[in-house]
N, C-alpha and C. Protein backbone atom coordinates (compact mmCIF):
# COMPACT_ATOMS: atom_id res chain seq x y z
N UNK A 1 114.48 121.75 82.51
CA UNK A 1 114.96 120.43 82.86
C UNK A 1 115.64 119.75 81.69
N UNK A 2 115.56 120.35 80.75
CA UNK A 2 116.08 119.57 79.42
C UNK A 2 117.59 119.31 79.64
N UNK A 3 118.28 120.11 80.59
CA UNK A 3 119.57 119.87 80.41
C UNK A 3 120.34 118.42 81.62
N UNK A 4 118.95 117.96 82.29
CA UNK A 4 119.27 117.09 82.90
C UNK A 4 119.46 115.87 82.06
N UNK A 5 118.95 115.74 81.06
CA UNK A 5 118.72 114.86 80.11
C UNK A 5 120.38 114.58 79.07
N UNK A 6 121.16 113.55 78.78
CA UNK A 6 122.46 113.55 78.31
C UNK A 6 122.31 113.65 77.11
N UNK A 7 120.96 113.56 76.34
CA UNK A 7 120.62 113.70 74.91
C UNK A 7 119.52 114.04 74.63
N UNK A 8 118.81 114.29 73.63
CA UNK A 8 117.78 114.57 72.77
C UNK A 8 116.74 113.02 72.65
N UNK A 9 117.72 112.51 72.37
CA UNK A 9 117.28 111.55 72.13
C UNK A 9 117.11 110.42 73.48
N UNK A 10 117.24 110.52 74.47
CA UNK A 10 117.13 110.13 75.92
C UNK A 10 115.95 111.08 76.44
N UNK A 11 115.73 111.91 76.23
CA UNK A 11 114.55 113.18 77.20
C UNK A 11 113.46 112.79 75.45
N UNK A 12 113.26 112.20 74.55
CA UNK A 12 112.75 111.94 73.71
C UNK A 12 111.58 110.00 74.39
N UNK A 13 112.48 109.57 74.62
CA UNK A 13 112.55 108.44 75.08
C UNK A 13 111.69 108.54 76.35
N UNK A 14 112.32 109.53 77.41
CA UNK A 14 111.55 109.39 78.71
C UNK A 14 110.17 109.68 78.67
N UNK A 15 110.04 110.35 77.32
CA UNK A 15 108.93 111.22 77.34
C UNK A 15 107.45 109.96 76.66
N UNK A 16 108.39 109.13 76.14
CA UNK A 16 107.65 107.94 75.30
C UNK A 16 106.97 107.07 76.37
N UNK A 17 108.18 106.79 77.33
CA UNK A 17 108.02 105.68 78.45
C UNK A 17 107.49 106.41 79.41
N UNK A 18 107.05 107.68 79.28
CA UNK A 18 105.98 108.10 80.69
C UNK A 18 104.63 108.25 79.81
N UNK A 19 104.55 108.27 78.80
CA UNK A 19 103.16 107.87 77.85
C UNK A 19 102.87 106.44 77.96
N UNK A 20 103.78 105.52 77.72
CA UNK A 20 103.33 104.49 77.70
C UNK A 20 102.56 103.85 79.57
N UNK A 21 103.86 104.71 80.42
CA UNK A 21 103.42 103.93 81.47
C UNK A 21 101.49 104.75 81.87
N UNK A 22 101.53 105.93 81.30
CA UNK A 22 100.18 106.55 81.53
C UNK A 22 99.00 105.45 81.14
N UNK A 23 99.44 105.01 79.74
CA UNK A 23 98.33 104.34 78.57
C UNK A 23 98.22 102.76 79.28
N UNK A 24 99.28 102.63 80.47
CA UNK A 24 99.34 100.87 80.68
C UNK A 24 97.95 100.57 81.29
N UNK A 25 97.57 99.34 80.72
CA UNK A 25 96.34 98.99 81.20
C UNK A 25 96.28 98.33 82.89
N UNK A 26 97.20 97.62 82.72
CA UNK A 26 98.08 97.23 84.29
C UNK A 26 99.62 97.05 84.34
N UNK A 27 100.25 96.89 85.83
CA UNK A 27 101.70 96.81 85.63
C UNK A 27 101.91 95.75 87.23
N UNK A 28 102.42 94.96 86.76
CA UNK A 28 102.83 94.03 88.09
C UNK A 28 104.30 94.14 88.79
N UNK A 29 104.47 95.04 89.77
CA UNK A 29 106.02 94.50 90.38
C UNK A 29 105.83 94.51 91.95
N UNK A 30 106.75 93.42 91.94
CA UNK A 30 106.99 93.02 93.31
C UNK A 30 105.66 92.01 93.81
N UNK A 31 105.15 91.33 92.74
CA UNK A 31 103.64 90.56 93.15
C UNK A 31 102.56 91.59 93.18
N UNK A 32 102.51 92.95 93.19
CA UNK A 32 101.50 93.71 93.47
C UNK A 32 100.42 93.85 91.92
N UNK A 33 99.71 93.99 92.10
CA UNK A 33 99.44 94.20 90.09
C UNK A 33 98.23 95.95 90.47
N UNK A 34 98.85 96.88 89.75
CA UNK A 34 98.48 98.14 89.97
C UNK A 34 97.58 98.44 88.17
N UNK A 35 96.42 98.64 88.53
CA UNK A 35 95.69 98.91 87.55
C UNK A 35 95.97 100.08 86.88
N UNK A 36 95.16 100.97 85.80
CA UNK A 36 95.40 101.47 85.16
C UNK A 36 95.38 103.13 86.02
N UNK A 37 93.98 102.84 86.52
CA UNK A 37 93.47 103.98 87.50
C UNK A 37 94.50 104.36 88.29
N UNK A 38 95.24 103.12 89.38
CA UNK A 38 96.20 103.31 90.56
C UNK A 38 97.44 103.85 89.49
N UNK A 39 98.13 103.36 88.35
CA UNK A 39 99.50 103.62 87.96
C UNK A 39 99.10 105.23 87.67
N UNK A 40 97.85 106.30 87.22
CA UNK A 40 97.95 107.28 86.49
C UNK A 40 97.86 107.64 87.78
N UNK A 41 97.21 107.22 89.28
CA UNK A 41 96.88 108.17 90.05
C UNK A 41 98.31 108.52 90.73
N UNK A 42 99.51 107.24 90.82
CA UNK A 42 100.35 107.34 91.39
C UNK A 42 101.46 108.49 90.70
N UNK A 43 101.18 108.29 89.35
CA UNK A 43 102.17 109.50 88.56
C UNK A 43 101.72 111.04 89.21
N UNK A 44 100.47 110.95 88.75
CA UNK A 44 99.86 112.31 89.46
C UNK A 44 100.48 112.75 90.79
N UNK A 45 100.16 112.01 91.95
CA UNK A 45 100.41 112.09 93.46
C UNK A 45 101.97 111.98 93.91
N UNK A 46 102.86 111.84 92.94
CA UNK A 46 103.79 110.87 94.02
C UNK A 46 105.06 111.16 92.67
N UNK A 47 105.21 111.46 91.77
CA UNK A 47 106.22 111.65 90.52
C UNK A 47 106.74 112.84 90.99
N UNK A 48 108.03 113.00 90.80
CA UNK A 48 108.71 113.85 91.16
C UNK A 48 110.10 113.84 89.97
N UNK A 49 110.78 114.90 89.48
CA UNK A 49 111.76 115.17 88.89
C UNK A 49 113.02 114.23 89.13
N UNK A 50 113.16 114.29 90.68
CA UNK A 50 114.21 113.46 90.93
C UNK A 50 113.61 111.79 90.42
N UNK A 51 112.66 111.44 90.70
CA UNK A 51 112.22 109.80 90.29
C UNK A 51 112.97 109.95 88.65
N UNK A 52 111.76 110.68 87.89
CA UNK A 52 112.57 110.67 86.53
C UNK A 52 114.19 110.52 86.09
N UNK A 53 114.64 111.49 86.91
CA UNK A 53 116.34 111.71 86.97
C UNK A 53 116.72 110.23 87.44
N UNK A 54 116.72 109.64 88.50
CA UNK A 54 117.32 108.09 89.14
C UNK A 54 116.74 107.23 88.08
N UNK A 55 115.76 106.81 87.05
CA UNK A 55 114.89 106.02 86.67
C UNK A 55 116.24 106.46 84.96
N UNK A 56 116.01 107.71 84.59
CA UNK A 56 116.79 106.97 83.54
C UNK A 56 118.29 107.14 84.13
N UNK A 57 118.88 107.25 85.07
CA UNK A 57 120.33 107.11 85.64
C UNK A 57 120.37 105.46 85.20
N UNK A 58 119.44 104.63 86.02
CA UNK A 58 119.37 103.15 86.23
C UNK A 58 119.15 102.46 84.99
N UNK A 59 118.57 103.26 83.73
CA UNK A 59 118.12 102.71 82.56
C UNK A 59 119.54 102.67 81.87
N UNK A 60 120.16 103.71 81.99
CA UNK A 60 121.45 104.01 81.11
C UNK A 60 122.72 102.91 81.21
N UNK A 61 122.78 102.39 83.04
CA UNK A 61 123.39 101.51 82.96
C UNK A 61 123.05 99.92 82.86
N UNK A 62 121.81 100.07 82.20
CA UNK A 62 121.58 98.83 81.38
C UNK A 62 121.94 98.34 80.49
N UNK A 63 122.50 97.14 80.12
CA UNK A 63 122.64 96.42 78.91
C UNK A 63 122.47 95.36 78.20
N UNK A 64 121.95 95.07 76.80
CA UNK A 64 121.41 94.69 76.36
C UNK A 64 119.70 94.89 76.10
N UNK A 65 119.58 95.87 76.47
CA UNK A 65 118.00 96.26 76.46
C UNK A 65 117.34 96.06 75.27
N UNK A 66 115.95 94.83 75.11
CA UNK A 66 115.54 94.87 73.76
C UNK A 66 114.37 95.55 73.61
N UNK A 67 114.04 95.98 74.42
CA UNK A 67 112.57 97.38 74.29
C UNK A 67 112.74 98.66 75.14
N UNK A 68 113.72 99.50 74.56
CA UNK A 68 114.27 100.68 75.02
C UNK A 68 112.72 101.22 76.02
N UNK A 69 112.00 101.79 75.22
CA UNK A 69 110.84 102.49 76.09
C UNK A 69 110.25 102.18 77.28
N UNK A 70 110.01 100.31 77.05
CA UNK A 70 109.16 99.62 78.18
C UNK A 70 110.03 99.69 79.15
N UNK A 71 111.21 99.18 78.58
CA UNK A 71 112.14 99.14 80.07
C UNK A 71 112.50 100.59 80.94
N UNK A 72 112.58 101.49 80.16
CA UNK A 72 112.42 102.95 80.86
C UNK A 72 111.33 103.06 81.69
N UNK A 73 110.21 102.64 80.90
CA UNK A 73 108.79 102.67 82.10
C UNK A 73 108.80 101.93 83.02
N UNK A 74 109.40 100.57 82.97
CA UNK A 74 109.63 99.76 84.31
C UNK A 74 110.53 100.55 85.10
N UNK A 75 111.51 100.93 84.43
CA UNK A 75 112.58 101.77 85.52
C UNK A 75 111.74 102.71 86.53
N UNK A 76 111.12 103.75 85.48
CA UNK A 76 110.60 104.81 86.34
C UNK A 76 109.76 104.55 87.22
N UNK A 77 108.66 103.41 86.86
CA UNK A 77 107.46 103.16 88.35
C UNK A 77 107.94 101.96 89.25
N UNK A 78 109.23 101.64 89.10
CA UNK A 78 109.98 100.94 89.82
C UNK A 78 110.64 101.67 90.85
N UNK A 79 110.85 102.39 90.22
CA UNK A 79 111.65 103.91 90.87
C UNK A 79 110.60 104.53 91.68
N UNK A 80 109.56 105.02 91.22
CA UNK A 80 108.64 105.49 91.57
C UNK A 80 107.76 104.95 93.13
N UNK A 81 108.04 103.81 92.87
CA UNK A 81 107.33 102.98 94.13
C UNK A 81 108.40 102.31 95.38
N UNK A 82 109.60 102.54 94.90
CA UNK A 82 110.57 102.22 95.90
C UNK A 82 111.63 103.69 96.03
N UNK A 83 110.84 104.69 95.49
CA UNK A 83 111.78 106.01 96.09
C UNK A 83 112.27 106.31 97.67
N UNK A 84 111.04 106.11 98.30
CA UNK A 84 111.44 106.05 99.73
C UNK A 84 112.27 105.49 100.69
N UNK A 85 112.39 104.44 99.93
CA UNK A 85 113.16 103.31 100.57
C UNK A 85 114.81 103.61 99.81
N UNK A 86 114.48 104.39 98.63
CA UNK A 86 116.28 104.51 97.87
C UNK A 86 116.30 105.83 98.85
N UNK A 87 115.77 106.63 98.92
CA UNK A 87 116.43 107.58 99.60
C UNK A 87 116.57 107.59 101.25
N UNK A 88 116.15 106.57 101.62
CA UNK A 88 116.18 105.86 103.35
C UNK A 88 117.71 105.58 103.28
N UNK A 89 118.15 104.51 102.04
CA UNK A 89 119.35 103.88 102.34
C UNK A 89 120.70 104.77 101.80
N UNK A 90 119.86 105.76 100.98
CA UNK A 90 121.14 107.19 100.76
C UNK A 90 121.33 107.83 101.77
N UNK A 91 120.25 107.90 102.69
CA UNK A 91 120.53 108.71 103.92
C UNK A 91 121.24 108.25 105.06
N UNK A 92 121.14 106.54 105.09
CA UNK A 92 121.71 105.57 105.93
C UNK A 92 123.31 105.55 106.00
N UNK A 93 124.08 105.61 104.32
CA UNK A 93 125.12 105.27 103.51
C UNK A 93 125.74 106.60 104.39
N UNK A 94 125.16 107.50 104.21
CA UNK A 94 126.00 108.97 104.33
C UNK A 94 125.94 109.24 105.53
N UNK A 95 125.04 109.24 106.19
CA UNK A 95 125.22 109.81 107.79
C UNK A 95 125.38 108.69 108.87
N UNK A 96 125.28 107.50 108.59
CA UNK A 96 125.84 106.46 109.58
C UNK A 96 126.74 105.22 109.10
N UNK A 97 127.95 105.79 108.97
CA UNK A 97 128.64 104.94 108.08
C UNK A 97 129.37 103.97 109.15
């Protein structure tokens, strides 16, 4: 998978911000607040290659970012918890236009 990655230093990074999101004690989005237990169980159950891949796609076209890592980890369990619904409306875009 390394070559999905556009740098060294990006697949360096993802690797920081999926530690950090492991180590988070809690994480709140969308009003929900997911403890430490639920965020590691959800990586476990439910993380997939493609999440990683869309999560730093969405990070890259960020700008101004002042905490490279955190915001990668928001990306990815942002990503992570609304995958279903991104790939509902990819499927929507393309086959019922």
């Amino acid at each position: 998978r390394d070559k999905e990655y556009p740098s060294e230093a990006v697949k360096k990074l993802a690797r920081k911000a999926m530690e950090m999101l492991w180590d988070k004690s809690e994480i709140t989005v969308e009003g929900i607040t997911y403890t430490n237990e639920q965020i590691q169980r959800k990586l476990i159950d439910e993380m997939m290659p493609e999440i990683l891949d869309r999560a730093v796609e969405v990070y890259l076209r960020a700008k101004n970012v002042k905490c490279e890592s955190a915001y990668l980890a928001s990306c990815i369990f942002r990503t992570l918890i609304n995958y279903d619904a991104y790939i509902e409306r990819l499927f929507n875009q393309t086959f019922y236009k």
